[in-house]
Each structure stands twice: as structure tokens, then as C-alpha cells.
N, C-alpha and C. Protein backbone atom coordinates (compact mmCIF):
# COMPACT_ATOMS: atom_id res chain seq x y z
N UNK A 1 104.14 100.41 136.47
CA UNK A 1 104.19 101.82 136.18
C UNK A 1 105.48 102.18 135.43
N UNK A 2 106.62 101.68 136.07
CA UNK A 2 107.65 101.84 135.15
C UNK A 2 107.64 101.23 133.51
N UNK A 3 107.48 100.20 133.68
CA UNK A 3 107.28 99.50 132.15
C UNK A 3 106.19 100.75 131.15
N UNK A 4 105.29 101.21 132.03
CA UNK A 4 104.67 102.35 130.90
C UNK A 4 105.58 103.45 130.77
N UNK A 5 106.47 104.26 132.28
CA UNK A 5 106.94 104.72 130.97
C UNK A 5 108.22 104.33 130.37
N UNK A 6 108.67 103.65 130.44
CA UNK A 6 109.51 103.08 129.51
C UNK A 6 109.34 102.86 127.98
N UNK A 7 107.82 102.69 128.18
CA UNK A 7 107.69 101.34 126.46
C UNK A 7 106.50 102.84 126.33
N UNK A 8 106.54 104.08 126.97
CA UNK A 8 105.95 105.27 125.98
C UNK A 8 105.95 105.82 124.31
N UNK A 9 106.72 105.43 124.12
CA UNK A 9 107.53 105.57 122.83
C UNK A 9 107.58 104.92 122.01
N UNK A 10 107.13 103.44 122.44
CA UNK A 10 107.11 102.16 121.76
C UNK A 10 106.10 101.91 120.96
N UNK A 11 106.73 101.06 119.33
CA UNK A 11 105.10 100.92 118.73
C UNK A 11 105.74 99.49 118.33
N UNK A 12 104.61 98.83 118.29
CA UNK A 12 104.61 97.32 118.27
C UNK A 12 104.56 96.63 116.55
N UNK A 13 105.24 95.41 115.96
CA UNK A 13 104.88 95.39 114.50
C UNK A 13 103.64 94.84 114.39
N UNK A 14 102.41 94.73 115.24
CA UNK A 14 100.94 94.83 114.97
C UNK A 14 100.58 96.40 115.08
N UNK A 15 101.12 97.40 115.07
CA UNK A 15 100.76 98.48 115.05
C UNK A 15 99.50 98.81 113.62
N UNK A 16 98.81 99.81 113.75
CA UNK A 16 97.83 100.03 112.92
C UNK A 16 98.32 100.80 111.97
N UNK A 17 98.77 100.04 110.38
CA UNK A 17 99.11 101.21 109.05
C UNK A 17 97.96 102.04 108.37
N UNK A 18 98.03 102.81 108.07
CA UNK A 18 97.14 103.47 107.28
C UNK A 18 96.51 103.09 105.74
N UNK A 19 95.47 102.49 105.96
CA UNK A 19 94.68 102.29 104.81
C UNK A 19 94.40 102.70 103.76
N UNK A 20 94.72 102.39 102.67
CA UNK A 20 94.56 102.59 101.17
C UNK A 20 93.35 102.33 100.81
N UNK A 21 93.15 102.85 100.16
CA UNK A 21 91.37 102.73 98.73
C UNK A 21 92.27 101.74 98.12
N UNK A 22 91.01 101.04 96.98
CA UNK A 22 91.93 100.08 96.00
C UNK A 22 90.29 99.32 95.49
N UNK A 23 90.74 99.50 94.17
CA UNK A 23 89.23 98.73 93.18
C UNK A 23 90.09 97.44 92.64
N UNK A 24 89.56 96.21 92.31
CA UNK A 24 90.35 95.58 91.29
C UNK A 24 89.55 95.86 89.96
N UNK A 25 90.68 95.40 89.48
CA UNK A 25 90.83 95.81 88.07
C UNK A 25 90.15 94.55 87.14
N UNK A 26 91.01 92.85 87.36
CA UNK A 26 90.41 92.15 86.27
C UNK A 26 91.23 90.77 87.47
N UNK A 27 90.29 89.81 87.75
CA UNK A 27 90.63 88.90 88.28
C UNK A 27 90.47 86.97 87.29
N UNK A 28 91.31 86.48 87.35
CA UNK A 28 91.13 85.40 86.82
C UNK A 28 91.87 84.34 87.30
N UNK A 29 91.41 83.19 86.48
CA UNK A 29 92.57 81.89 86.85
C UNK A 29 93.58 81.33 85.49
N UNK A 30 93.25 82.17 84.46
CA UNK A 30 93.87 81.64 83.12
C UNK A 30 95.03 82.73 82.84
N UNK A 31 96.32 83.36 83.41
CA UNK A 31 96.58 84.26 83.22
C UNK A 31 97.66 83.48 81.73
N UNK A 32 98.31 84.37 80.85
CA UNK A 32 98.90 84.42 79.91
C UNK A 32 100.55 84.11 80.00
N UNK A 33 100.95 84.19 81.46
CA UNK A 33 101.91 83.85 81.32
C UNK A 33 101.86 82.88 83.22
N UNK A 34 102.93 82.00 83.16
CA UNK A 34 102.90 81.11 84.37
C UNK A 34 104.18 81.57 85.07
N UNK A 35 104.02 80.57 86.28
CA UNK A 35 105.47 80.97 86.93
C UNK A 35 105.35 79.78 87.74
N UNK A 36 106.62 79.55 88.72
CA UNK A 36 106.28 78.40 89.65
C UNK A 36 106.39 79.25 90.73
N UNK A 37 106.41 80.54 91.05
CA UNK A 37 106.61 81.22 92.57
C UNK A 37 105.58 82.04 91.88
N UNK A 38 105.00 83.24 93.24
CA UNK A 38 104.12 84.10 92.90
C UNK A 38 104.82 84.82 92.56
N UNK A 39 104.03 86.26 92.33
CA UNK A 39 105.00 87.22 91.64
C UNK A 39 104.06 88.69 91.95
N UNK A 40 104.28 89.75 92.50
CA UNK A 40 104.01 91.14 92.32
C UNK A 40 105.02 92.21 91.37
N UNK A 41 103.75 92.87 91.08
CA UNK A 41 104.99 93.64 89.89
C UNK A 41 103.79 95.00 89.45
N UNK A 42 104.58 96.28 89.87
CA UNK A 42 103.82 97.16 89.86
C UNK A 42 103.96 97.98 88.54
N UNK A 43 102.91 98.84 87.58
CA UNK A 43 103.03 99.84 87.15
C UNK A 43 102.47 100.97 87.08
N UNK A 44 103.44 101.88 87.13
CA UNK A 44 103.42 103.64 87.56
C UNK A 44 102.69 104.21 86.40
N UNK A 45 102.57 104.05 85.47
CA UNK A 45 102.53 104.61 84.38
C UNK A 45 101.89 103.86 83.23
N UNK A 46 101.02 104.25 82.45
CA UNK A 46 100.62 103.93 81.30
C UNK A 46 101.03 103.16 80.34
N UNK A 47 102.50 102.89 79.85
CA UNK A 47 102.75 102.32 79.07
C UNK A 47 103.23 100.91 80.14
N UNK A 48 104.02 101.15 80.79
CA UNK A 48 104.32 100.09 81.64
C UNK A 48 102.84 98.98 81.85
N UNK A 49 101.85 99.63 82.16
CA UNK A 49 100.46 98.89 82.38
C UNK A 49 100.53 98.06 80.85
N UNK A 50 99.96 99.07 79.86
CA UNK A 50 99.53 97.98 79.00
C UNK A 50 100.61 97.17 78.44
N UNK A 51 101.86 97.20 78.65
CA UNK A 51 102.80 96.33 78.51
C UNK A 51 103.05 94.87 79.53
N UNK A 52 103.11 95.18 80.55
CA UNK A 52 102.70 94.16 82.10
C UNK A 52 101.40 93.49 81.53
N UNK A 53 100.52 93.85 81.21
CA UNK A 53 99.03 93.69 81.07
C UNK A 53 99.31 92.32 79.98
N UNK A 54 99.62 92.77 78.50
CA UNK A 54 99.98 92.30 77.45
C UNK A 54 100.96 90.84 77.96
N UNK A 55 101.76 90.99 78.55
CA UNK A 55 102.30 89.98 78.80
C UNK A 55 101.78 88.90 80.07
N UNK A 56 101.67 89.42 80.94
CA UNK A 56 100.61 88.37 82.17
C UNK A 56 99.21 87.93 81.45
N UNK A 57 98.53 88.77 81.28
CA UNK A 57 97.27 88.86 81.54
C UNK A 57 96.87 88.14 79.90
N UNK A 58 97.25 89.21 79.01
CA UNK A 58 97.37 88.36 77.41
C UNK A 58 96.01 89.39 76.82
N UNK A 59 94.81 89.02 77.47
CA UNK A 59 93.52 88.86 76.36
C UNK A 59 92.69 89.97 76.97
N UNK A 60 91.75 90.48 76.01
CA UNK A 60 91.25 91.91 76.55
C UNK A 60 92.21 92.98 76.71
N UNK A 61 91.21 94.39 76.43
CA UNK A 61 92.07 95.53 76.81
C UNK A 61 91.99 95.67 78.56
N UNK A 62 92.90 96.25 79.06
CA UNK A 62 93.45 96.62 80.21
C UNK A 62 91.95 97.30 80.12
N UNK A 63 91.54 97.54 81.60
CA UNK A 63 90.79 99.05 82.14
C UNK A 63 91.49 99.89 82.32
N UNK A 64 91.11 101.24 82.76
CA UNK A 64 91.67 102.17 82.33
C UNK A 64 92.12 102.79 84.02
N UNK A 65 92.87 103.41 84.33
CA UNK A 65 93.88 103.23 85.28
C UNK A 65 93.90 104.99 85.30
N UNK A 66 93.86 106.22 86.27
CA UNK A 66 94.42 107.68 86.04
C UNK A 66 95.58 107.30 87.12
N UNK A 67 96.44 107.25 86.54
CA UNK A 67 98.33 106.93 87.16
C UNK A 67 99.13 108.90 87.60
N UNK A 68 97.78 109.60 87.80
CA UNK A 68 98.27 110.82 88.26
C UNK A 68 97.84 110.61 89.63
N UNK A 69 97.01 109.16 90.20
CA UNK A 69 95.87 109.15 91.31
C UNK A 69 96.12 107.60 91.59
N UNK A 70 96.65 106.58 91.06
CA UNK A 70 96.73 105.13 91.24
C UNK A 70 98.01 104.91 91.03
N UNK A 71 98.50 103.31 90.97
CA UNK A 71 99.02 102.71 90.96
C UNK A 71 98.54 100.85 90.42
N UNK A 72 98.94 100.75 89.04
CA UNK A 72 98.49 99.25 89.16
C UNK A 72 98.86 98.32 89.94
N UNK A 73 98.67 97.53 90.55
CA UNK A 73 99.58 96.31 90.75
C UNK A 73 99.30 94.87 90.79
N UNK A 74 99.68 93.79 90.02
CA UNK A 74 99.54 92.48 89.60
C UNK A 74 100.25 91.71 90.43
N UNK A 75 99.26 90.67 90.76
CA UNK A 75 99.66 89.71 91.38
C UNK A 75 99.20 88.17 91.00
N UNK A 76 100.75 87.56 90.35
CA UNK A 76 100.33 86.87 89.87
C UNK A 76 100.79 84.68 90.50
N UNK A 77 99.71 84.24 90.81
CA UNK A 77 100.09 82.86 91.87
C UNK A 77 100.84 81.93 90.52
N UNK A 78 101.24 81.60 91.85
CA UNK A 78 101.96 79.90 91.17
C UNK A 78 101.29 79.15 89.55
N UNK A 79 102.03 78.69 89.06
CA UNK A 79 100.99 77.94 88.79
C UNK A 79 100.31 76.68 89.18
N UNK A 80 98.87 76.36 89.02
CA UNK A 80 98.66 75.31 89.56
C UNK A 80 98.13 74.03 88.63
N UNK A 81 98.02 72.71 89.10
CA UNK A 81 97.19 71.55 88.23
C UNK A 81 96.28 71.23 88.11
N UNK A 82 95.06 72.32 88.73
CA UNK A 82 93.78 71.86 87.99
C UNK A 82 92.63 73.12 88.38
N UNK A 83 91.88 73.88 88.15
CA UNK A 83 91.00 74.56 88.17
C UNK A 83 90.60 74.86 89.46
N UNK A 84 89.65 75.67 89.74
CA UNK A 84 89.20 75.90 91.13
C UNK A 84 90.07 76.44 92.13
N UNK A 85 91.01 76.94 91.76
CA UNK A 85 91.87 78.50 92.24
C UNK A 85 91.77 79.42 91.97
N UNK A 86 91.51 80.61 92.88
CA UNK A 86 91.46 82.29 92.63
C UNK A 86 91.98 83.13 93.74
N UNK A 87 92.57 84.54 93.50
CA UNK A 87 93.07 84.96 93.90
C UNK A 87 92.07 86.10 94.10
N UNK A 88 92.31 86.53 95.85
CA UNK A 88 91.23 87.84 95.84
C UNK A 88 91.97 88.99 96.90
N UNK A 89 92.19 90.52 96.57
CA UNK A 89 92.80 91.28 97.45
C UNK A 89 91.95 91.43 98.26
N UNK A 90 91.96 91.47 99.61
CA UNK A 90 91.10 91.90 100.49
C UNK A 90 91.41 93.11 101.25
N UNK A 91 92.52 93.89 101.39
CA UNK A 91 93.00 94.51 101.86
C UNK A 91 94.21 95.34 101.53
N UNK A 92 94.37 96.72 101.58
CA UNK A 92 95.58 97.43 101.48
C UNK A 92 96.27 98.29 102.32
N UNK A 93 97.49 98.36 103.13
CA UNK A 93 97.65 99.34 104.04
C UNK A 93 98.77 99.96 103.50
N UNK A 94 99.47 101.39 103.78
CA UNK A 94 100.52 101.51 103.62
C UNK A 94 101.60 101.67 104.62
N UNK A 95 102.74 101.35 104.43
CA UNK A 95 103.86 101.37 104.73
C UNK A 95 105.14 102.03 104.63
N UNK A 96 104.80 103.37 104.42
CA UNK A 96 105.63 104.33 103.78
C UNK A 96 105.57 104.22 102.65
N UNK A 97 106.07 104.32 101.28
CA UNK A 97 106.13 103.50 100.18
C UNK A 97 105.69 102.93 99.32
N UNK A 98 105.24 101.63 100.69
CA UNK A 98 104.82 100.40 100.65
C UNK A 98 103.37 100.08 100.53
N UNK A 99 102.58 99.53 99.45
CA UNK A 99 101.57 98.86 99.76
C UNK A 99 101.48 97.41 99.81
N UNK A 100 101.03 97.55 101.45
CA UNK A 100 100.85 96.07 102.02
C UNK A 100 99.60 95.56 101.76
N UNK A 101 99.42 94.50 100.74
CA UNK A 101 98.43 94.21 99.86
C UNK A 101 97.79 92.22 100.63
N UNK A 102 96.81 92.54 101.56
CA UNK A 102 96.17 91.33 102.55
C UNK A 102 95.75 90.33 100.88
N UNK A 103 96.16 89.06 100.43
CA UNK A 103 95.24 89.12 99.54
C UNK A 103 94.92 87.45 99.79
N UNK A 104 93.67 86.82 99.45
CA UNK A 104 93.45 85.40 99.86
C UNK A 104 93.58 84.66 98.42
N UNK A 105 93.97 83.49 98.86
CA UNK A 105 94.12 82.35 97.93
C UNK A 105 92.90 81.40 98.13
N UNK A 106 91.94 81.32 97.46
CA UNK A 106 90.96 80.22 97.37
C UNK A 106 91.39 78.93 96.52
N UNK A 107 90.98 77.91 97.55
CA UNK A 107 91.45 76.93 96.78
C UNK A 107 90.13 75.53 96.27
N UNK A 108 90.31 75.12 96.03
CA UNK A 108 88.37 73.97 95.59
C UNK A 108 88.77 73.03 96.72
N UNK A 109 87.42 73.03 96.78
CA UNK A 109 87.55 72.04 98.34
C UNK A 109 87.49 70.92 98.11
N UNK A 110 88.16 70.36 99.11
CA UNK A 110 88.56 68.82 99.00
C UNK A 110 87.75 67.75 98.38
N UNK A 111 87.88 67.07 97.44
CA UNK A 111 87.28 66.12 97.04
C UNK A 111 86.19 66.69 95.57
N UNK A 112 86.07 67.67 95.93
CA UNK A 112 85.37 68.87 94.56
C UNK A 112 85.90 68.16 93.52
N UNK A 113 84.86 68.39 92.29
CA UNK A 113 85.14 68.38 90.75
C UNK A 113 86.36 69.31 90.49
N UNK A 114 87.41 68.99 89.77
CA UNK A 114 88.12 70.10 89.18
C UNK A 114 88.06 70.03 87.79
N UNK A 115 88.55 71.49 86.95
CA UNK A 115 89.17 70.39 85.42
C UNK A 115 90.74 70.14 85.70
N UNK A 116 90.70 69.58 84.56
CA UNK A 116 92.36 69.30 84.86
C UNK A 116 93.14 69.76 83.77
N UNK A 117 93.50 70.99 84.31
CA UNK A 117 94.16 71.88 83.11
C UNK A 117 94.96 72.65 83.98
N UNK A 118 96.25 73.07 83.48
CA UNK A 118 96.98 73.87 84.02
C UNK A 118 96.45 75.33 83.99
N UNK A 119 96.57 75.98 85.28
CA UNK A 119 95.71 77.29 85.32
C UNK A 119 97.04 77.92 86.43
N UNK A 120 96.75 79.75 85.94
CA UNK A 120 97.39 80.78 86.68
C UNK A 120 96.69 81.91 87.71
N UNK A 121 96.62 81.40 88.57
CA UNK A 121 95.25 82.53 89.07
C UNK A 121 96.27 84.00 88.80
N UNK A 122 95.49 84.72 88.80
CA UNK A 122 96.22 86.47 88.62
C UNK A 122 94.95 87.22 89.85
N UNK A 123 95.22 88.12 90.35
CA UNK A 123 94.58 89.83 90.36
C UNK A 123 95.22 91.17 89.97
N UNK A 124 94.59 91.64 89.80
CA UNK A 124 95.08 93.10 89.27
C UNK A 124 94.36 94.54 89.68
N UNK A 125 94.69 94.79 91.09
CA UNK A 125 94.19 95.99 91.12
C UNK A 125 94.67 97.54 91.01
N UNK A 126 93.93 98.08 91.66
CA UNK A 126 94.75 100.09 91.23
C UNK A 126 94.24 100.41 92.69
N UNK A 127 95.46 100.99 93.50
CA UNK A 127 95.60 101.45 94.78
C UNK A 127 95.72 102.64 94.35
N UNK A 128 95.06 103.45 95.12
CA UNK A 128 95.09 104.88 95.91
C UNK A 128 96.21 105.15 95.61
N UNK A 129 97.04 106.26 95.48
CA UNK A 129 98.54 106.87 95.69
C UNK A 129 99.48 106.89 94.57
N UNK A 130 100.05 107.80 93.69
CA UNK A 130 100.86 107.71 92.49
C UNK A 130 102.17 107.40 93.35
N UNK A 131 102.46 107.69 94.39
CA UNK A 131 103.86 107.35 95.59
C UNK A 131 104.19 106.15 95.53
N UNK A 132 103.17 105.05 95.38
CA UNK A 132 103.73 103.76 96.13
C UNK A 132 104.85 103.21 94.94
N UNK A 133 105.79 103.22 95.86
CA UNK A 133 106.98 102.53 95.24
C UNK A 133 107.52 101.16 95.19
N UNK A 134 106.67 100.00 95.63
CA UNK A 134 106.85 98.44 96.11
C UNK A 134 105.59 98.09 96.85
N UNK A 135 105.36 96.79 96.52
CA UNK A 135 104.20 96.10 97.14
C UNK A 135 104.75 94.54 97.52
N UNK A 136 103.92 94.32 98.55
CA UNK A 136 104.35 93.43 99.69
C UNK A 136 102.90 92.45 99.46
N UNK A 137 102.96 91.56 98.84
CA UNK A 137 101.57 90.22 98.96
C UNK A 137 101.48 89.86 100.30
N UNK A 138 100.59 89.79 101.25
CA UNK A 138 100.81 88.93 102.27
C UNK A 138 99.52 88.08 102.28
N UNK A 139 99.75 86.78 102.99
CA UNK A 139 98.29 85.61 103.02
C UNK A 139 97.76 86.37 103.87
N UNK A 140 95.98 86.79 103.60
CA UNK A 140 95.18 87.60 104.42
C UNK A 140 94.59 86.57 105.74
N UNK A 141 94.85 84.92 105.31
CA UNK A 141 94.67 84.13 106.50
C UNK A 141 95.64 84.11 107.63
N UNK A 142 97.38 84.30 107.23
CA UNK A 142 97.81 83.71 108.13
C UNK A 142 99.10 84.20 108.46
N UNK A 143 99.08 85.45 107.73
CA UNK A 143 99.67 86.68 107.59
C UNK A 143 101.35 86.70 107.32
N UNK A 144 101.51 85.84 106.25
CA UNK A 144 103.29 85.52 105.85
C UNK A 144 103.19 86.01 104.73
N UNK A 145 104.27 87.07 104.32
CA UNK A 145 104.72 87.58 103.20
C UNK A 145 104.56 86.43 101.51
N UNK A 146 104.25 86.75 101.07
CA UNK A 146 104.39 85.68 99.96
C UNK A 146 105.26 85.92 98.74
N UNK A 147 104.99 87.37 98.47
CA UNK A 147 105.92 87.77 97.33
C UNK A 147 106.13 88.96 97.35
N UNK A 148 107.02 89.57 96.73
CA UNK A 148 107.22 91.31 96.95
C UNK A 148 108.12 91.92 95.82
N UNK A 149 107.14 93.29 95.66
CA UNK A 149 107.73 93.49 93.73
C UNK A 149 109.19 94.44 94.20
N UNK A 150 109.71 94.57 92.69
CA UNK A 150 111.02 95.30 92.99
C UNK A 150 111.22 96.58 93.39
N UNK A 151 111.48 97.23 94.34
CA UNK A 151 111.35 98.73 94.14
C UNK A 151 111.32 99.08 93.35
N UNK A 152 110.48 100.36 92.93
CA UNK A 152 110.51 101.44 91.88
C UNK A 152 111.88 102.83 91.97
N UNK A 153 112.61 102.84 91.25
CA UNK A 153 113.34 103.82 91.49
C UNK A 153 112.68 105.82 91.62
């Protein structure tokens, strides 16, 4: 009885954040530019998009984004050595700020055909909220931070 009320007040870091909407935008494994770490990187605004876009992504026009109501944000994996990697958001919560973005890494299963070409998986979706100021990747399996973009001033 004491321990309740004591820990009245208390909220736990499994506590329940509040859920974001969120469509993706353009998912692939060939993105335009590589990296050896992942990478999130958000844009607020219109020009920022098709500029981010232009440089990750490369080919095709961007979709079209209302940044009075969204937020883009790219997330772009490692690179890897051979085909049969993709990246998929499954989830968005917020965090003040923050969108905490659940997203899974598929990988080709063991012993599978691959090609053997260097490939970048990317996603790119548009969250709910012109507010969010930073996004947080986390593995939707196993729930460790993976990458996290720079604040927005």
C-alpha cells in the first residue's frame, strides 16, 4: 500500500507516447547517396525536401509533402553488399518534439539468392505535425536507438 502511494506520480520509460499518423513517401534499396552508419535527417519545408531528396534519394520527383501539416523524414541504412535489404517504418510516437520513428530492417534470408551489388536501403516518410523538431530511428524488433537527426532550431 505504501509503495502505491509513493510511486503515484510515477511514470515508467515503457510509458504510452502519443501516436502520430505517418504515410511513406518512397521506399527503396538503391538510394543515391551511401553511408557506413544510418542516418535520419528531417525536412520542415519545401525546399529543404527537394534538396535532401536530390541528394539521398537522386531519381524521380519527390511526392508532394503540405509542410503547413507534415514533416518529411529520411531514413537512410548503412550501406550494404548485396541486395535483399529494405527498410520499413512501422510506427510513430511522439515525444514532445520528438518523433519516435519504430522502423524494421529486413534482411534476405539465409542462404537466399542475392545480387551482388552494393545497395542503400532508404525510407522516406511524412509524419503528422509541422512541430516535430528531431527524429529518433529505433529497431521496431528490439527496440535500440539506431540513429537520430539533428535538432531543428
Amino acid at each position: 500500500m505504501l509503495a502505491v502511494l509513493l510511486c503515484g506520480g510515477c511514470t515508467t520509460a515503457g510509458a504510452a507516447q502519443p501516436k502520430a499518423t505517418f504515410r511513406e513517401l518512397k521506399s527503396g534499396a538503391y538510394a543515391a547517396s551511401s553511408s557506413s552508419a544510418p542516418q535520419v535527417i528531417l525536412a520542415a519545408d519545401a525546399d529543404a525536401y527537394r534538396r535532401i531528396w536530390g541528394i539521398l534519394i537522386g531519381s524521380g520527383s519527390p511526392p508532394q509533402v503540405d509542410f503547413s501539416r507534415e514533416t518529411a523524414v529520411f531514413f537512410l541504412d548503412r550501406q550494404r553488399n548485396t541486395g535483399g535489404y529494405s527498410l520499413e517504418a512501422r510506427s510513430v510516437a511522439m515525444e514532445g518534439d520528438t518523433a519516435i520513428v519504430k522502423v524494421s530492417t529486413h534482411a534476405p534470408k539465409r542462404g537466399s539468392a542475392t545480387t551482388q551489388v552494393l545497395t542503400t536501403p532508404f525510407t522516406v516518410i511524412a509524419v503528422s505535425g509541422a512541430a516535430i523538431h528531431a527524429a529518433r530511428w529505433v529497431d521496431a524488433e528490439h527496440g535500440a536507438v539506431v540513429a537520430e537527426s539533428a535538432k531543428k532550431p
